[in-house]
N, C-alpha and C. Protein backbone atom coordinates (compact mmCIF):
# COMPACT_ATOMS: atom_id res chain seq x y z
N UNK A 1 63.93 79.93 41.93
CA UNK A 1 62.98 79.86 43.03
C UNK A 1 62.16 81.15 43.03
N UNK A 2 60.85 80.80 43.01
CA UNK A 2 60.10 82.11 43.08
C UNK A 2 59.96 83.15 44.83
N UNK A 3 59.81 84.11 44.19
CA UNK A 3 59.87 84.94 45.22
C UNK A 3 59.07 84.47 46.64
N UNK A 4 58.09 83.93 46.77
CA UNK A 4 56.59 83.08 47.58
C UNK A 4 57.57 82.13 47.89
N UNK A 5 57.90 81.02 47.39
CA UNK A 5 58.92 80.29 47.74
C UNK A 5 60.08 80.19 48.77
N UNK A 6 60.84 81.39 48.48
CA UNK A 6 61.66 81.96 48.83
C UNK A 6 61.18 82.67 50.59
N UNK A 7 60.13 83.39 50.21
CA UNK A 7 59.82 84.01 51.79
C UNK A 7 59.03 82.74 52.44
N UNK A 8 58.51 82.05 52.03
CA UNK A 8 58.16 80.58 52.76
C UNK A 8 59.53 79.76 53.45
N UNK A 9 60.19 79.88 52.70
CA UNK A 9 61.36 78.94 53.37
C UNK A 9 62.05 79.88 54.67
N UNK A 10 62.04 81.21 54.40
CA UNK A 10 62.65 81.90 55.28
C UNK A 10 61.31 82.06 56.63
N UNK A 11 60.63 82.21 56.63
CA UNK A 11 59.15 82.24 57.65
C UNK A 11 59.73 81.10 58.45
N UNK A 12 59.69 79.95 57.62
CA UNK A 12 59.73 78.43 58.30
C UNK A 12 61.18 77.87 59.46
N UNK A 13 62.47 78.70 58.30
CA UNK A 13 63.62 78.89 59.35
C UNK A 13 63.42 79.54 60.48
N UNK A 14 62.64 80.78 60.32
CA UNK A 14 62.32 81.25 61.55
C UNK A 14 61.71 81.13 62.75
N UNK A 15 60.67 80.11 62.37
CA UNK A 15 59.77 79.44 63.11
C UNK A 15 60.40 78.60 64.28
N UNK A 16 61.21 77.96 63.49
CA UNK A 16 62.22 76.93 63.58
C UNK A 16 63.37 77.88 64.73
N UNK A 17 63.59 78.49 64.35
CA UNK A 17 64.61 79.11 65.64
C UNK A 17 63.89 79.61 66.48
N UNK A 18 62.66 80.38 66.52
CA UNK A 18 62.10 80.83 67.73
C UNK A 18 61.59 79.75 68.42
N UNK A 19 61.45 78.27 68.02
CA UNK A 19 60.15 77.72 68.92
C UNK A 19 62.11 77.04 69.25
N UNK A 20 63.39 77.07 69.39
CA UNK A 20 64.50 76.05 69.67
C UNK A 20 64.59 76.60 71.42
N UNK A 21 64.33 75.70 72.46
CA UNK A 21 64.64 75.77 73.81
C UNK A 21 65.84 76.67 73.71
N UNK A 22 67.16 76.37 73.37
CA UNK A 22 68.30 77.47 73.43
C UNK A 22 68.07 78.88 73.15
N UNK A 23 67.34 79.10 72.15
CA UNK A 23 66.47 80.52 71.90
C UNK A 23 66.01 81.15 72.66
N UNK A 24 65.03 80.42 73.08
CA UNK A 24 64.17 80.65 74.33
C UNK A 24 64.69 81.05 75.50
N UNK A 25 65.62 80.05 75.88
CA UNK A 25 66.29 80.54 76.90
C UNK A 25 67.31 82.00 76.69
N UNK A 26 68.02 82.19 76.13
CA UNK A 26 68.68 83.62 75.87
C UNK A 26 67.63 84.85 75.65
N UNK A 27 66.58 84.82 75.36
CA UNK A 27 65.90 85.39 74.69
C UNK A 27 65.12 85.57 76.37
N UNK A 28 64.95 85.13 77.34
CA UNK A 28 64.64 85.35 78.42
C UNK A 28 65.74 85.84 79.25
N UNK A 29 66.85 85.10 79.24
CA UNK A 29 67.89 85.83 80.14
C UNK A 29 68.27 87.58 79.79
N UNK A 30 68.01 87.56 78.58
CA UNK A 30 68.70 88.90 77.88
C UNK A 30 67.12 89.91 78.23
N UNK A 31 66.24 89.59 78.36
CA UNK A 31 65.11 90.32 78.75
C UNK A 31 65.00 90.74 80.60
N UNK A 32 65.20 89.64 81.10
CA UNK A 32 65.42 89.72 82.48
C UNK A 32 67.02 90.82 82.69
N UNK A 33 68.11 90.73 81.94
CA UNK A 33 68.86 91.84 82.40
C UNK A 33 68.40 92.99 81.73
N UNK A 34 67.99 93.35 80.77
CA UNK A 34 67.29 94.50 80.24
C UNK A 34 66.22 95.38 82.00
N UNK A 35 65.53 94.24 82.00
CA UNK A 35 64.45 94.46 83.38
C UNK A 35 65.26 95.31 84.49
N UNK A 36 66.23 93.94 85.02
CA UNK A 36 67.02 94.53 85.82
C UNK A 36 67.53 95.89 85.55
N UNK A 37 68.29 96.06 84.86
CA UNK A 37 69.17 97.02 84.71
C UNK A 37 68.60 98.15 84.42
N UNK A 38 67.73 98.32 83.26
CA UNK A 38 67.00 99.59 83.21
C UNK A 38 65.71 99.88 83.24
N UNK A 39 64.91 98.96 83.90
CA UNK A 39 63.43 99.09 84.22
C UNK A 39 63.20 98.45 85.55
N UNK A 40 64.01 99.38 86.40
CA UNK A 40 64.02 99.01 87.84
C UNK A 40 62.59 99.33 88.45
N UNK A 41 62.05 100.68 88.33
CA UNK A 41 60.49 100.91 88.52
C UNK A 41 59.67 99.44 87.99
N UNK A 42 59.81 99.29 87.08
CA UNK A 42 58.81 98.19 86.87
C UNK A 42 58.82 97.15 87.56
N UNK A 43 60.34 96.32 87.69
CA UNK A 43 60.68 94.91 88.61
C UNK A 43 60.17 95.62 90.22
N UNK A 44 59.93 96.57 90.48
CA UNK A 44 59.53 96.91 92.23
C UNK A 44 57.98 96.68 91.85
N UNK A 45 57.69 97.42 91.06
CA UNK A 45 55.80 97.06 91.08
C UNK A 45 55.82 95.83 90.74
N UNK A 46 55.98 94.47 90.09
CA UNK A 46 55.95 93.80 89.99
C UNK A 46 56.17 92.84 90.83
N UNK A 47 57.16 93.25 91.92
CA UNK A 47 57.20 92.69 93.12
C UNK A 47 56.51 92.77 94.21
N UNK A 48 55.88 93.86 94.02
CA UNK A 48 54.88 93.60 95.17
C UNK A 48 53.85 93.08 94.99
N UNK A 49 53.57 92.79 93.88
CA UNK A 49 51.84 92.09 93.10
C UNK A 49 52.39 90.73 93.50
N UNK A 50 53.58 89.97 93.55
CA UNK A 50 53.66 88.54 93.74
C UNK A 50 53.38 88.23 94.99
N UNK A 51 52.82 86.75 94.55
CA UNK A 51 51.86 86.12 95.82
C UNK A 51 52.91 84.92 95.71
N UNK A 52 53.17 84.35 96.69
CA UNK A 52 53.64 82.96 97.20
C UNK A 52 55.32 83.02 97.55
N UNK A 53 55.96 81.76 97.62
CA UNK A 53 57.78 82.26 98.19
C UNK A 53 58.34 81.36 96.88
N UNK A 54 59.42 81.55 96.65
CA UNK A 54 60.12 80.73 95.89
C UNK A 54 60.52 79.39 96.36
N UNK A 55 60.58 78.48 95.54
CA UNK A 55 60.66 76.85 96.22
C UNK A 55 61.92 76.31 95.83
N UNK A 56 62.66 77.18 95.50
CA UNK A 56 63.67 76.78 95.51
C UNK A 56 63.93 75.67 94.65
N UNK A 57 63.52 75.28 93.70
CA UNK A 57 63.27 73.97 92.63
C UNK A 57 64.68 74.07 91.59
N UNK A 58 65.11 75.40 91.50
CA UNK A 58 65.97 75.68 90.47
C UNK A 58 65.33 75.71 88.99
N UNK A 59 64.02 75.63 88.71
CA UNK A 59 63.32 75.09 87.91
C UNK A 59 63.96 76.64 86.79
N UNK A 60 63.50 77.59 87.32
CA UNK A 60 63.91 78.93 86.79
C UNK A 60 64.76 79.73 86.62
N UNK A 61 65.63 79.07 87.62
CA UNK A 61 67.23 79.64 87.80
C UNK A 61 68.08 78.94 86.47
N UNK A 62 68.00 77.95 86.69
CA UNK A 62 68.58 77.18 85.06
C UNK A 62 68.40 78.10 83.70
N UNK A 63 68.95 78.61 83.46
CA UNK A 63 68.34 79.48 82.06
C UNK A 63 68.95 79.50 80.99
N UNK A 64 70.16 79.57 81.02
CA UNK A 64 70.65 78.74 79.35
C UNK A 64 71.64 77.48 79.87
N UNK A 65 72.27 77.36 80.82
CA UNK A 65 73.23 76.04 81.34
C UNK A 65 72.47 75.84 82.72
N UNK A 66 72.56 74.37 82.38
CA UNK A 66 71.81 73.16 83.42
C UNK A 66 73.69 73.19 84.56
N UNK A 67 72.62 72.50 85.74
CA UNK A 67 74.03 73.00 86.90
C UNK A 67 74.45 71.04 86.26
């Protein structure tokens, strides 16, 4: 297998795992405790720029297990 070949197939696996919902989801939870935990300055400015209340949908709370 040529080398072009070779980094094509690996690009494409990758593709392939970043666009997988399970990905996605860890890959947000693990960013949101990063936030929390050590970029507390930032989550306060960020909180005060938000406009509207939470609706309570669970839509966002769900993040890698469905209730």
């Amino acid at each position: 297998m040529s080398r072009l070949a070779h980094t094509d197939l690996i690009y494409k696996y990758a593709q392939s795992i970043k666009e997988s919902p399970l990905v996605i989801r860890i890959v947000g939870k693990l960013r949101r405790f990063y936030l929390v935990h050590f970029r507390k300055d930032y989550v306060k400015r960020q909180l005060k720029l938000r406009r509207g209340e939470c609706r309570q949908c669970a839509q966002c709370c769900s993040l890698v297990f469905t209730c």
